[in-house]
N, C-alpha and C. Protein backbone atom coordinates (compact mmCIF):
# COMPACT_ATOMS: atom_id res chain seq x y z
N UNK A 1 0.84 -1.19 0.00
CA UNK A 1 0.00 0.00 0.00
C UNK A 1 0.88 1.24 0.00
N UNK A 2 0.39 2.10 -0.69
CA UNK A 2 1.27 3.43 -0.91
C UNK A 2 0.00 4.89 -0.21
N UNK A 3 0.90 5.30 0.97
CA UNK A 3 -0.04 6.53 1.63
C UNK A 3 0.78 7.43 1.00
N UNK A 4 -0.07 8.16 0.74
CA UNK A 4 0.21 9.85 0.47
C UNK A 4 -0.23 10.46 0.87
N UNK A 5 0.54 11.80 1.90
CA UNK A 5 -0.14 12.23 2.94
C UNK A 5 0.04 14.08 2.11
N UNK A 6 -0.87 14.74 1.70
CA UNK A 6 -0.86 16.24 1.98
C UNK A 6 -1.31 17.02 3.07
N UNK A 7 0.27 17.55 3.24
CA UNK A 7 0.68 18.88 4.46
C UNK A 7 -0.67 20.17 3.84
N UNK A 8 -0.80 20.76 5.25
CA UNK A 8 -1.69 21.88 4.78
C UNK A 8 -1.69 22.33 5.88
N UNK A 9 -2.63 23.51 6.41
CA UNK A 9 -3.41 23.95 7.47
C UNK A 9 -5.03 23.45 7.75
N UNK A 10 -5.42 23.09 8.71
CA UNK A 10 -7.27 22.94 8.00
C UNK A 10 -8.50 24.16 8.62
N UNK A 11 -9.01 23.84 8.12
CA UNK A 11 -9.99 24.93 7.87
C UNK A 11 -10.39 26.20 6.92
N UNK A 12 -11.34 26.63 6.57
CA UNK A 12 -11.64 27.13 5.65
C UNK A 12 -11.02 28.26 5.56
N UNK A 13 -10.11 29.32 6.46
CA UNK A 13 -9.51 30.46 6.58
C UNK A 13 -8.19 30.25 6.31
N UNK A 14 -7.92 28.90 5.90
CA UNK A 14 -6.04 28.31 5.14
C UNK A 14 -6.69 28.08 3.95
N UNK A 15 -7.65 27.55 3.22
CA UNK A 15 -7.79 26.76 2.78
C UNK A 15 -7.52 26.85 0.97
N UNK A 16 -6.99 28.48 0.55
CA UNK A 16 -6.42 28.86 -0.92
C UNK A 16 -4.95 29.20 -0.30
N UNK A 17 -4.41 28.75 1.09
CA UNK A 17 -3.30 29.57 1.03
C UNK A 17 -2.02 28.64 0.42
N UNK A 18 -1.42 29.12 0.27
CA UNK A 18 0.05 28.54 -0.28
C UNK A 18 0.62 27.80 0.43
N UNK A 19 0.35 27.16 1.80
CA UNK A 19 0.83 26.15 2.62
C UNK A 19 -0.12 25.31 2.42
N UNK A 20 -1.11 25.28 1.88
CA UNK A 20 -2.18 24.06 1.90
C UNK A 20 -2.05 23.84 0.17
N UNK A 21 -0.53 23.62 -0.57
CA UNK A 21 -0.71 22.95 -1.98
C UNK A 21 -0.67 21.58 -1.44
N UNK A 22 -0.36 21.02 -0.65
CA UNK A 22 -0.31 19.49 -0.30
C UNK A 22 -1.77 19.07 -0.07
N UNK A 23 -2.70 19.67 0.20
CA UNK A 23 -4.15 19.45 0.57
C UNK A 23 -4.85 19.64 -0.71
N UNK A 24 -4.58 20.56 -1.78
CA UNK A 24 -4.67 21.02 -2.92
C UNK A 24 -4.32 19.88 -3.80
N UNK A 25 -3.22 19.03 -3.69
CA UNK A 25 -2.93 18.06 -4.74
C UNK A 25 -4.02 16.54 -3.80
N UNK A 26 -4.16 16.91 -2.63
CA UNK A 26 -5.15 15.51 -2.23
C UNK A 26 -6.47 15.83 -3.28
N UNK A 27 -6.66 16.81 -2.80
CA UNK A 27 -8.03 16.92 -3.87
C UNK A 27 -8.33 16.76 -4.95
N UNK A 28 -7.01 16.85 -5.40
CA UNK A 28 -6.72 16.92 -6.99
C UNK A 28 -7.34 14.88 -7.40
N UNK A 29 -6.54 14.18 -6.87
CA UNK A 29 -6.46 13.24 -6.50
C UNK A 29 -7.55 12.34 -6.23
N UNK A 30 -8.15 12.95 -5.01
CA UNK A 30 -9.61 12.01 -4.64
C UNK A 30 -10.24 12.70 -5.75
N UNK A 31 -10.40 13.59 -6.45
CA UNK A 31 -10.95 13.30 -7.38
C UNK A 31 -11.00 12.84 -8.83
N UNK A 32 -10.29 12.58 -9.68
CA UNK A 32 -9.37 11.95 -10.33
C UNK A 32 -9.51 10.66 -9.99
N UNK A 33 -9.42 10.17 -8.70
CA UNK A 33 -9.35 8.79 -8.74
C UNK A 33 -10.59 7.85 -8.07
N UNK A 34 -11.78 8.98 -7.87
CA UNK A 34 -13.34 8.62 -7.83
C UNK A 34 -13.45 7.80 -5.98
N UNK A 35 -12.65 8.69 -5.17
CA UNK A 35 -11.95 8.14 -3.90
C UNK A 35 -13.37 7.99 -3.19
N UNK A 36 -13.63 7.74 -1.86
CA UNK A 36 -14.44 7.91 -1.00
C UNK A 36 -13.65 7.65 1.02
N UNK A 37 -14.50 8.29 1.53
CA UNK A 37 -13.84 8.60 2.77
C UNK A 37 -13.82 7.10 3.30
N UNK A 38 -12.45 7.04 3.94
CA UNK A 38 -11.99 5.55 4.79
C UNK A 38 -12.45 5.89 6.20
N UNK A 39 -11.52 6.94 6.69
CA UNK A 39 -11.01 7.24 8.08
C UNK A 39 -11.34 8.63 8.43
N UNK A 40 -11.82 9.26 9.11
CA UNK A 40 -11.83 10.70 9.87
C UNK A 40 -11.46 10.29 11.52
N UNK A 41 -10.52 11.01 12.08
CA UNK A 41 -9.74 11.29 13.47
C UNK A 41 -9.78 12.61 13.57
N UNK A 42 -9.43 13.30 14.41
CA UNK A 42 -8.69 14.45 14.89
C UNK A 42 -7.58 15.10 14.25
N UNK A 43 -6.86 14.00 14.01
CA UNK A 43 -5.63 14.38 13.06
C UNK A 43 -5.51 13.68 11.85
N UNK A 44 -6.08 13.50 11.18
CA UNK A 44 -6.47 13.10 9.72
C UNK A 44 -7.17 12.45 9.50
N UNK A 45 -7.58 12.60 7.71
CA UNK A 45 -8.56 11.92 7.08
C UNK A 45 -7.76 11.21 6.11
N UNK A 46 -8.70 10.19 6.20
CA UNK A 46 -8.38 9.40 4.73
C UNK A 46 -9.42 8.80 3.63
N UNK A 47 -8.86 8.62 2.24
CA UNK A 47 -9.67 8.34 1.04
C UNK A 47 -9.26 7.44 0.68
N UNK A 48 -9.60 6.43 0.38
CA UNK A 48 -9.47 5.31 -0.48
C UNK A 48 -9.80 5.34 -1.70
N UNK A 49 -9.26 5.40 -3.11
CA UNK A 49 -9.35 5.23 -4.38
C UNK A 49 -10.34 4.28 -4.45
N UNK A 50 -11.94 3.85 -4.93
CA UNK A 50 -12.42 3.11 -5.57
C UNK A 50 -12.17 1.86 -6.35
N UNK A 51 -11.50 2.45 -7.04
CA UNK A 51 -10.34 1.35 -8.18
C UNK A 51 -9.04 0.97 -8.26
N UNK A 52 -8.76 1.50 -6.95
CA UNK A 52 -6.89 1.22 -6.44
C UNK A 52 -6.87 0.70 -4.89
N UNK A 53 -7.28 -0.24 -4.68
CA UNK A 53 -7.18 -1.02 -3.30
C UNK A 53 -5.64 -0.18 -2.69
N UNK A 54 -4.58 -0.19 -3.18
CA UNK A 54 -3.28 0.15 -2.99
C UNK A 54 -2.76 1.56 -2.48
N UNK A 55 -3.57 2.48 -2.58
CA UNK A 55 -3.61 3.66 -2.92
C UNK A 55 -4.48 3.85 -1.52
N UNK A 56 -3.53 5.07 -0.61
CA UNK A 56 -4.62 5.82 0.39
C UNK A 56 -4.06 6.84 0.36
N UNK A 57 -5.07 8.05 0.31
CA UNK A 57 -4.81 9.41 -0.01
C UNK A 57 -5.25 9.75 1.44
N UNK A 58 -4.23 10.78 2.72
CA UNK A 58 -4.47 11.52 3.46
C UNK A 58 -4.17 12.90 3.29
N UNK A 59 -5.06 13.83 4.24
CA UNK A 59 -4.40 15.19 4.30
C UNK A 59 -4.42 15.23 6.40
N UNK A 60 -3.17 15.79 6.58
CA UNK A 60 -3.23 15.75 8.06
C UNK A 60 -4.03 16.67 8.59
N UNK A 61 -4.48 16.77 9.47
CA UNK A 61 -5.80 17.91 10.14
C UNK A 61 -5.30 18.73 11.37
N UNK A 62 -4.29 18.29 11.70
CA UNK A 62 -2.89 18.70 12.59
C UNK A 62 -3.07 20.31 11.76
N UNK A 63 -2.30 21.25 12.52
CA UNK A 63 -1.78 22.44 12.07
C UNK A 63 0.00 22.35 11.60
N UNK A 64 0.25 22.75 10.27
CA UNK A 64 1.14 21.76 9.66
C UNK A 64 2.41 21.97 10.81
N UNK A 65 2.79 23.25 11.75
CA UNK A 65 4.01 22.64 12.57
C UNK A 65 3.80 21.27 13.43
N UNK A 66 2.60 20.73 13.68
CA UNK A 66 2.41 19.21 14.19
C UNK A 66 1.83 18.09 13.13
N UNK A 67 2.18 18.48 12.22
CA UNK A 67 2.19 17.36 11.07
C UNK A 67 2.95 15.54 11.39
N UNK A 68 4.08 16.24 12.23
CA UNK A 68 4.61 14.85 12.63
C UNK A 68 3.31 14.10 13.38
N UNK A 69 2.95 14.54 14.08
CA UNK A 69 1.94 13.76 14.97
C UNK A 69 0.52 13.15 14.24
N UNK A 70 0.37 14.00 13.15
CA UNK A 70 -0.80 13.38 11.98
C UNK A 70 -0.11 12.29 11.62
N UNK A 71 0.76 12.13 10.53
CA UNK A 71 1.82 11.25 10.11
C UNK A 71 2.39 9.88 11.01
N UNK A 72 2.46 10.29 11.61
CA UNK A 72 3.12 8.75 12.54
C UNK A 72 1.37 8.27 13.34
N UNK A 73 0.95 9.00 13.06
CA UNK A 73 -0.78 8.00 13.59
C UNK A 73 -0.85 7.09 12.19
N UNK A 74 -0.86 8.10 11.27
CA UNK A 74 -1.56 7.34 10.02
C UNK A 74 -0.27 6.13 9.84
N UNK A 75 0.56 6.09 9.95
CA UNK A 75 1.62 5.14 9.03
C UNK A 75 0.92 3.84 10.20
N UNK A 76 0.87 4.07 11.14
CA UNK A 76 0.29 3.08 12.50
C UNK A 76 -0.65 2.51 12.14
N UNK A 77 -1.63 3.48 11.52
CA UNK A 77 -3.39 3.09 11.01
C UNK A 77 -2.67 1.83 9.20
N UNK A 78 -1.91 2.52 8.62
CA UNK A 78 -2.03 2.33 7.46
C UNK A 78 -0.83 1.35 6.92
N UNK A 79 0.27 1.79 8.10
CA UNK A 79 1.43 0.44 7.60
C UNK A 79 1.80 -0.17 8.70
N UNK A 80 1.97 -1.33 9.05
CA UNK A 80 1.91 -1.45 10.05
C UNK A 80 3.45 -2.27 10.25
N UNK A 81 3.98 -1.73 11.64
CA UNK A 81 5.10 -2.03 11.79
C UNK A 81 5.58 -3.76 11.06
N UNK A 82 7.04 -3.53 10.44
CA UNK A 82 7.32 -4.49 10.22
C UNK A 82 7.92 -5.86 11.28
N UNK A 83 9.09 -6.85 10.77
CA UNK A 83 9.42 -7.62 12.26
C UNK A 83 10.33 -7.03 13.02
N UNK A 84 10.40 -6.11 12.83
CA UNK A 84 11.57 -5.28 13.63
C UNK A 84 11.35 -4.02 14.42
N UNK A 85 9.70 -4.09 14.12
CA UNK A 85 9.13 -3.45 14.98
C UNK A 85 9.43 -1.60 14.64
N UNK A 86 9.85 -1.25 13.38
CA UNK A 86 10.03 -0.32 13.25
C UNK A 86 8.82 0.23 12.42
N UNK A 87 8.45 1.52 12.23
CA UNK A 87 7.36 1.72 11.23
C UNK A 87 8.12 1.84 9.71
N UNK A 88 6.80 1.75 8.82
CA UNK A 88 7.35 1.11 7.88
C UNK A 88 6.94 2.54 6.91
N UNK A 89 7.94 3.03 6.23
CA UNK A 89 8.06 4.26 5.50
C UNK A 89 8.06 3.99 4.62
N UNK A 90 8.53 3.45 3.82
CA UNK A 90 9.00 2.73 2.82
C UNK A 90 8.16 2.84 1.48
N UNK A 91 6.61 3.26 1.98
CA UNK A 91 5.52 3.67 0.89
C UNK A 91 4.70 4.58 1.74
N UNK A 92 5.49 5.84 2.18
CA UNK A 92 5.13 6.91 2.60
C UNK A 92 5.56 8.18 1.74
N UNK A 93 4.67 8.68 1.15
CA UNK A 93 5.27 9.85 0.19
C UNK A 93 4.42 11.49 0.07
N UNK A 94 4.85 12.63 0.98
CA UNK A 94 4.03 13.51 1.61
C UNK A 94 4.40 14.56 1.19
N UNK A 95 3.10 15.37 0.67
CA UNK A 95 3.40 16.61 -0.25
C UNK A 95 3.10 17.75 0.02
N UNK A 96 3.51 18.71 -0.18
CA UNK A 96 4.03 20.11 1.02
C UNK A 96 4.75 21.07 -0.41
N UNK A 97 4.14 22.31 0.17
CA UNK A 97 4.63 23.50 -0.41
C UNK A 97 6.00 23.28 -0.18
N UNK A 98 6.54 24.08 -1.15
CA UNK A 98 8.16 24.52 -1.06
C UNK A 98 8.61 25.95 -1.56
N UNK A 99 8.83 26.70 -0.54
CA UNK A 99 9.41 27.93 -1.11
C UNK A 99 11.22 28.14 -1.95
N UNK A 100 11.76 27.04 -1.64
CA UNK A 100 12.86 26.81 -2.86
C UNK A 100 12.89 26.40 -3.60
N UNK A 101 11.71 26.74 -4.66
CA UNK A 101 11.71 25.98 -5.94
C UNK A 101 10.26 26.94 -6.46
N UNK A 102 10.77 27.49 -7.63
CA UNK A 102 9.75 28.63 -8.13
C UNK A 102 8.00 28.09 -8.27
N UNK A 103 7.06 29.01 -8.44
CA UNK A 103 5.99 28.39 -8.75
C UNK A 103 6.12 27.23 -10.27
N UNK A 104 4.73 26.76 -10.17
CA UNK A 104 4.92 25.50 -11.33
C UNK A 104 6.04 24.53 -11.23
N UNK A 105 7.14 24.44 -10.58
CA UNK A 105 7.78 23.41 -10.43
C UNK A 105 7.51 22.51 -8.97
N UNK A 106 8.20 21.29 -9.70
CA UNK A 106 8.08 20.56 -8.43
C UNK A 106 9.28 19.67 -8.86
N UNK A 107 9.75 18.58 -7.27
CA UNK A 107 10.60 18.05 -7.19
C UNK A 107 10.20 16.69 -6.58
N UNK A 108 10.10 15.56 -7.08
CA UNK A 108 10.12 14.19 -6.44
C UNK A 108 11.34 13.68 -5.68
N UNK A 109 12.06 13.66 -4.68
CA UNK A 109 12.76 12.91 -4.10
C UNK A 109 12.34 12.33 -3.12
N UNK A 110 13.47 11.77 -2.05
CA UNK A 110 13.33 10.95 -0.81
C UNK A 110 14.94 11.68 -0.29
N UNK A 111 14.42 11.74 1.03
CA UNK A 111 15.09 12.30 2.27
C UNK A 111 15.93 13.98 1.76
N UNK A 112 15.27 14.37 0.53
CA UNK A 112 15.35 15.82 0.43
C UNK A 112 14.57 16.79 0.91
N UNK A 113 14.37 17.69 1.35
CA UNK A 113 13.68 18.37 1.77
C UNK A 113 14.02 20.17 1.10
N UNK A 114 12.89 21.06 1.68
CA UNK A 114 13.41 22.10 1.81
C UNK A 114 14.51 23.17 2.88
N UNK A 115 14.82 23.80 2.80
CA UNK A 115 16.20 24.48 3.70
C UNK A 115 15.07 24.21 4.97
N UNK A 116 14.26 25.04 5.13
CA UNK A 116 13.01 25.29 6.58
C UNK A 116 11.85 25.06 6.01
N UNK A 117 11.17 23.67 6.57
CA UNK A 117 9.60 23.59 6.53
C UNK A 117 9.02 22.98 7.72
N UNK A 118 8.46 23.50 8.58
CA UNK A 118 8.17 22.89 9.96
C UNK A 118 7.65 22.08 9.97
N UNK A 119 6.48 22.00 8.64
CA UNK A 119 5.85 20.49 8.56
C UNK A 119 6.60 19.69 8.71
N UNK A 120 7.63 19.74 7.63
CA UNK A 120 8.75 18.02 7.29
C UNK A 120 9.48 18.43 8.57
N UNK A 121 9.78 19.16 9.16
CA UNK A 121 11.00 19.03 10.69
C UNK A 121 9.95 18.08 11.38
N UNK A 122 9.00 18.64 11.51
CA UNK A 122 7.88 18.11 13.09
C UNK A 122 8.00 15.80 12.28
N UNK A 123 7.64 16.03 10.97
CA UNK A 123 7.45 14.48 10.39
C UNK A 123 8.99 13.69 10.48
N UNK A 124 9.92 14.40 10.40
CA UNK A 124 11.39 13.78 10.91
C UNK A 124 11.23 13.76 12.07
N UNK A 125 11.24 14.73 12.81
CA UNK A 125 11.67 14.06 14.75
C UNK A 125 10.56 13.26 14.65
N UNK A 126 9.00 13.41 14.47
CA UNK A 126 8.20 12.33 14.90
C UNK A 126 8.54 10.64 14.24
N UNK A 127 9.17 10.50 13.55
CA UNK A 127 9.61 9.12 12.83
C UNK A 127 11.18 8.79 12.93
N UNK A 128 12.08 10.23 13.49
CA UNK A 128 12.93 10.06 13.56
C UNK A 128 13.96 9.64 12.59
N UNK A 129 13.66 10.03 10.86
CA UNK A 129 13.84 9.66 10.10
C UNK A 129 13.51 10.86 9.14
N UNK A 130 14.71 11.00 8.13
CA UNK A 130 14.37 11.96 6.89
C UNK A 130 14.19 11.07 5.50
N UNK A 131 14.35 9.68 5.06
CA UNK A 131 14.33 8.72 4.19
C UNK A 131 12.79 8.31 3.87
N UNK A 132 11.83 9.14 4.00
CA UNK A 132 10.67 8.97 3.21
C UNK A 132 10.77 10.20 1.43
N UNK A 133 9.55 9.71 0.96
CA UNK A 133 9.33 10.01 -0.17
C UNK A 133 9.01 11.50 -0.11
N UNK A 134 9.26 12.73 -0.85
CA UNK A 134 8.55 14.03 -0.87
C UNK A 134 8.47 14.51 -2.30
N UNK A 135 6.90 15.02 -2.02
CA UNK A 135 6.66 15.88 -3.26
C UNK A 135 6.63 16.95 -2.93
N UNK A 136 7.21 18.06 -3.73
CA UNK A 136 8.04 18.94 -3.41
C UNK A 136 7.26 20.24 -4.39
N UNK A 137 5.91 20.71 -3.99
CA UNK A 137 5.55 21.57 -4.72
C UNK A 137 5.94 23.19 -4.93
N UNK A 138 6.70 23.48 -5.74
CA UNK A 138 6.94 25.10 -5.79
C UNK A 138 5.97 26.06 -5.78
N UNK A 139 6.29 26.92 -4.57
CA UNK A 139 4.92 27.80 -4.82
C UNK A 139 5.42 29.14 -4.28
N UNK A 140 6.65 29.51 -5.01
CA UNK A 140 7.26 30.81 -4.93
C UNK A 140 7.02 31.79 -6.24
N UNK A 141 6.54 33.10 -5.65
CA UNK A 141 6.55 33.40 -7.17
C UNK A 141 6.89 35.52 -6.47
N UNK A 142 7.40 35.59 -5.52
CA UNK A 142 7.71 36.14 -4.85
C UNK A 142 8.77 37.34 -5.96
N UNK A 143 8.65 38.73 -6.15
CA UNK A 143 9.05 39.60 -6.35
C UNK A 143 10.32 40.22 -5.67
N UNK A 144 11.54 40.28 -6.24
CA UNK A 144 12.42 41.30 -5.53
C UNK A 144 12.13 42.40 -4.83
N UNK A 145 11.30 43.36 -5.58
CA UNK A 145 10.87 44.42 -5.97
C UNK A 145 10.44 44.48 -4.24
N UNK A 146 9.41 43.57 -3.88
CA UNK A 146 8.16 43.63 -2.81
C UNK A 146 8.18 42.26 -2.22
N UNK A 147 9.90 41.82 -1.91
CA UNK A 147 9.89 41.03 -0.64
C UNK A 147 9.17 40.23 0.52
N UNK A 148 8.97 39.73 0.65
CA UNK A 148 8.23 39.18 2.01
C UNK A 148 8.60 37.99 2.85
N UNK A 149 8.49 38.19 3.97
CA UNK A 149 9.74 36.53 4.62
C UNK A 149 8.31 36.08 4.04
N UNK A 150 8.85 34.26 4.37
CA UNK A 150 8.74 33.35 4.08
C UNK A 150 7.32 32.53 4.60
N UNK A 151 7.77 32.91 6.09
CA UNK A 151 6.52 32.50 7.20
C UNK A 151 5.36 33.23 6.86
N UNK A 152 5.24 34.66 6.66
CA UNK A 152 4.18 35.27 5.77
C UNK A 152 3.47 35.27 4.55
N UNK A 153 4.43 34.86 3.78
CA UNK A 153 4.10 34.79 2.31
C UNK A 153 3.44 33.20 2.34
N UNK A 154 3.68 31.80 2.68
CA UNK A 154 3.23 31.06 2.72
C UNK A 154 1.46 30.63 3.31
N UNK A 155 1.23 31.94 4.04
CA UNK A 155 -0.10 31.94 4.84
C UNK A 155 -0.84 32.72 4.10
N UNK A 156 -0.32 33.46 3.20
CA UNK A 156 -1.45 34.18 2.22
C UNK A 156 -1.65 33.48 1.12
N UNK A 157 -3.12 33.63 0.42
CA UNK A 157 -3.95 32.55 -0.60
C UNK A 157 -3.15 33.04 -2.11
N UNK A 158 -3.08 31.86 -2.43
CA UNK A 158 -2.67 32.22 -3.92
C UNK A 158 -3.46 33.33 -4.40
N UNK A 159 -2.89 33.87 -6.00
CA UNK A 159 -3.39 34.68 -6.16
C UNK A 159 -4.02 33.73 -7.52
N UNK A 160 -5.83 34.21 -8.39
CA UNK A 160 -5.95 33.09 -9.04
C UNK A 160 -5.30 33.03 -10.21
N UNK A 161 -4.45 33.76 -10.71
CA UNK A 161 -3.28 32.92 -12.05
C UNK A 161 -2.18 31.92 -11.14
N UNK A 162 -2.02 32.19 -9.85
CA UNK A 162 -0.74 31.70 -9.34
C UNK A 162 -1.62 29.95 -8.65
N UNK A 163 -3.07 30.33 -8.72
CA UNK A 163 -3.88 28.66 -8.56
C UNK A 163 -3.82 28.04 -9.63
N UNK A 164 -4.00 28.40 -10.68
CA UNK A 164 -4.50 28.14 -12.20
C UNK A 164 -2.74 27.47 -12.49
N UNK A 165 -1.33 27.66 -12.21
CA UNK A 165 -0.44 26.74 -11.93
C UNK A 165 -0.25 25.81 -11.74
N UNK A 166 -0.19 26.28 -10.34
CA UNK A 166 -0.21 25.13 -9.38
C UNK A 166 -1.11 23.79 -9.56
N UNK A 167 -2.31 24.37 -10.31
CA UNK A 167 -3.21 23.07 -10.39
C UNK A 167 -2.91 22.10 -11.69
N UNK A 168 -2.20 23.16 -12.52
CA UNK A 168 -1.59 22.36 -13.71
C UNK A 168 -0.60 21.88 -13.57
N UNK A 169 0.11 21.80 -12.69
CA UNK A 169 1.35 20.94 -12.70
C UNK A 169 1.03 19.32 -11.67
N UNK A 170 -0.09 19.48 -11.62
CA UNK A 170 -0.57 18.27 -10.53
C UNK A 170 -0.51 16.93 -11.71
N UNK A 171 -1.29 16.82 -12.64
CA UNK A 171 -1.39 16.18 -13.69
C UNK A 171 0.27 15.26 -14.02
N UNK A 172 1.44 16.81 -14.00
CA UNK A 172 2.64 16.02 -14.37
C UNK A 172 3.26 15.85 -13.16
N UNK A 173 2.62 15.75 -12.18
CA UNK A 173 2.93 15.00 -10.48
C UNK A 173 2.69 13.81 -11.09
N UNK A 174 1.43 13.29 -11.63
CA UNK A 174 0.70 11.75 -11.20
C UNK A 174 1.51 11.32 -12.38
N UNK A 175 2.04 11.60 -13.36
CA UNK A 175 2.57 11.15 -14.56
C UNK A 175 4.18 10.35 -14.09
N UNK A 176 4.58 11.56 -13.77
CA UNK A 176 5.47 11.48 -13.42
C UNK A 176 5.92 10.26 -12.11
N UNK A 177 5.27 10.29 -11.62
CA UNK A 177 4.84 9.12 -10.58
C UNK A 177 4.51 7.52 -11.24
N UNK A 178 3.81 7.55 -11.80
CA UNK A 178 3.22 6.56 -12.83
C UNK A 178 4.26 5.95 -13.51
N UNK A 179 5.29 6.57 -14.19
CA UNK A 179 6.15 5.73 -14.72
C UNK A 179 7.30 5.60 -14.30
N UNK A 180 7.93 6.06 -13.42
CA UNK A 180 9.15 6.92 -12.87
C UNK A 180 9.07 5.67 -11.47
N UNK A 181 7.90 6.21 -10.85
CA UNK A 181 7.90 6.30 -9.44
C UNK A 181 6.59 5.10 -8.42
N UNK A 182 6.73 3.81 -9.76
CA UNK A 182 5.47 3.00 -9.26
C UNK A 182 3.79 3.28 -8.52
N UNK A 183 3.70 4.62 -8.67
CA UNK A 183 2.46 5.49 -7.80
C UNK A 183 1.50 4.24 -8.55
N UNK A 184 0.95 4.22 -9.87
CA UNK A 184 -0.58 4.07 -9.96
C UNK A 184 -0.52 3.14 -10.96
């Protein structure tokens, strides 16, 4: 089974902002793949694909600096320790804004991250581990001119050409995944 977990904020007052593209590509997703609800907790939900037994789509419900604590419930719910009693990452792959990497791009690795994202810090100490999968959505599109740190600019809502992106590059997420990256 392969979880994919999108980072976000929840509630409807995050819910166009630029820290919630990881919640943005779940949606993309459960719908696309005709999902229906598995699991609702406190700290996340989950979808099950219809037509992909294999496939569980979460978004954590955590506020993303406690994302670790969404994340290590679900891998518990969803993979379950191997004989060594360790949790099993191994088909854990969790997708999160990135402000080092311009809008419209994205980056697939494992145990890369961005310079500072509190989500992925809080999901390392909670697993104790940086060797999971990340999708790595760019969602910088930030001006010299009219500056803004980082922690700010990520909490304000796209603007809608800078959605109308972001939502097109989701498509060459799942592609890219698909042949590359065993997803579907």
């Amino acid at each position: 089974m392969k979880l994919i977990v999108g980072l976000g904020n929840p509630g409807e007052k995050y819910k166009n902002n630029r820290h919630n593209a990881g919640y943005m590509f779940i949606d993309y997703m459960v719908k696309s793949l005709n999902c229906y609800m598995a699991k609702k907790t406190k700290s996340y939900l989950t979808m099950q694909p219809s037509n992909h037994a294999t496939i569980l789509l979460a978004k954590s419900l955590t506020f993303m600096n406690l994302s670790g604590k969404a994340v290590k419930q679900l891998i518990r719910y969803c993979l379950p320790a191997g004989k060594a009693g360790k949790l099993d990452i191994r088909n854990l792959i969790i997708v999160h804004d990135d402000l080092d990497i311009p809008i419209g791009k994205f980056k697939i690795q494992k145990g890369i991250g961005p310079k500072l994202h509190n989500g992925i810090e809080s999901i390392e100490n909670s697993l104790g581990t940086k060797e999971f999968w990340r999708i790595r959505v760019g969602v910088d599109n930030r001006q010299q001119t009219s500056w803004i740190d980082g922690e700010t600019y990520v909490l304000k809502d796209f603007l809608p050409q800078e959605k109308k992106i972001i939502t097109s590059i989701f498509p060459k997420i799942v592609s890219r995944f698909k042949n590359e990256f065993w997803l579907i």
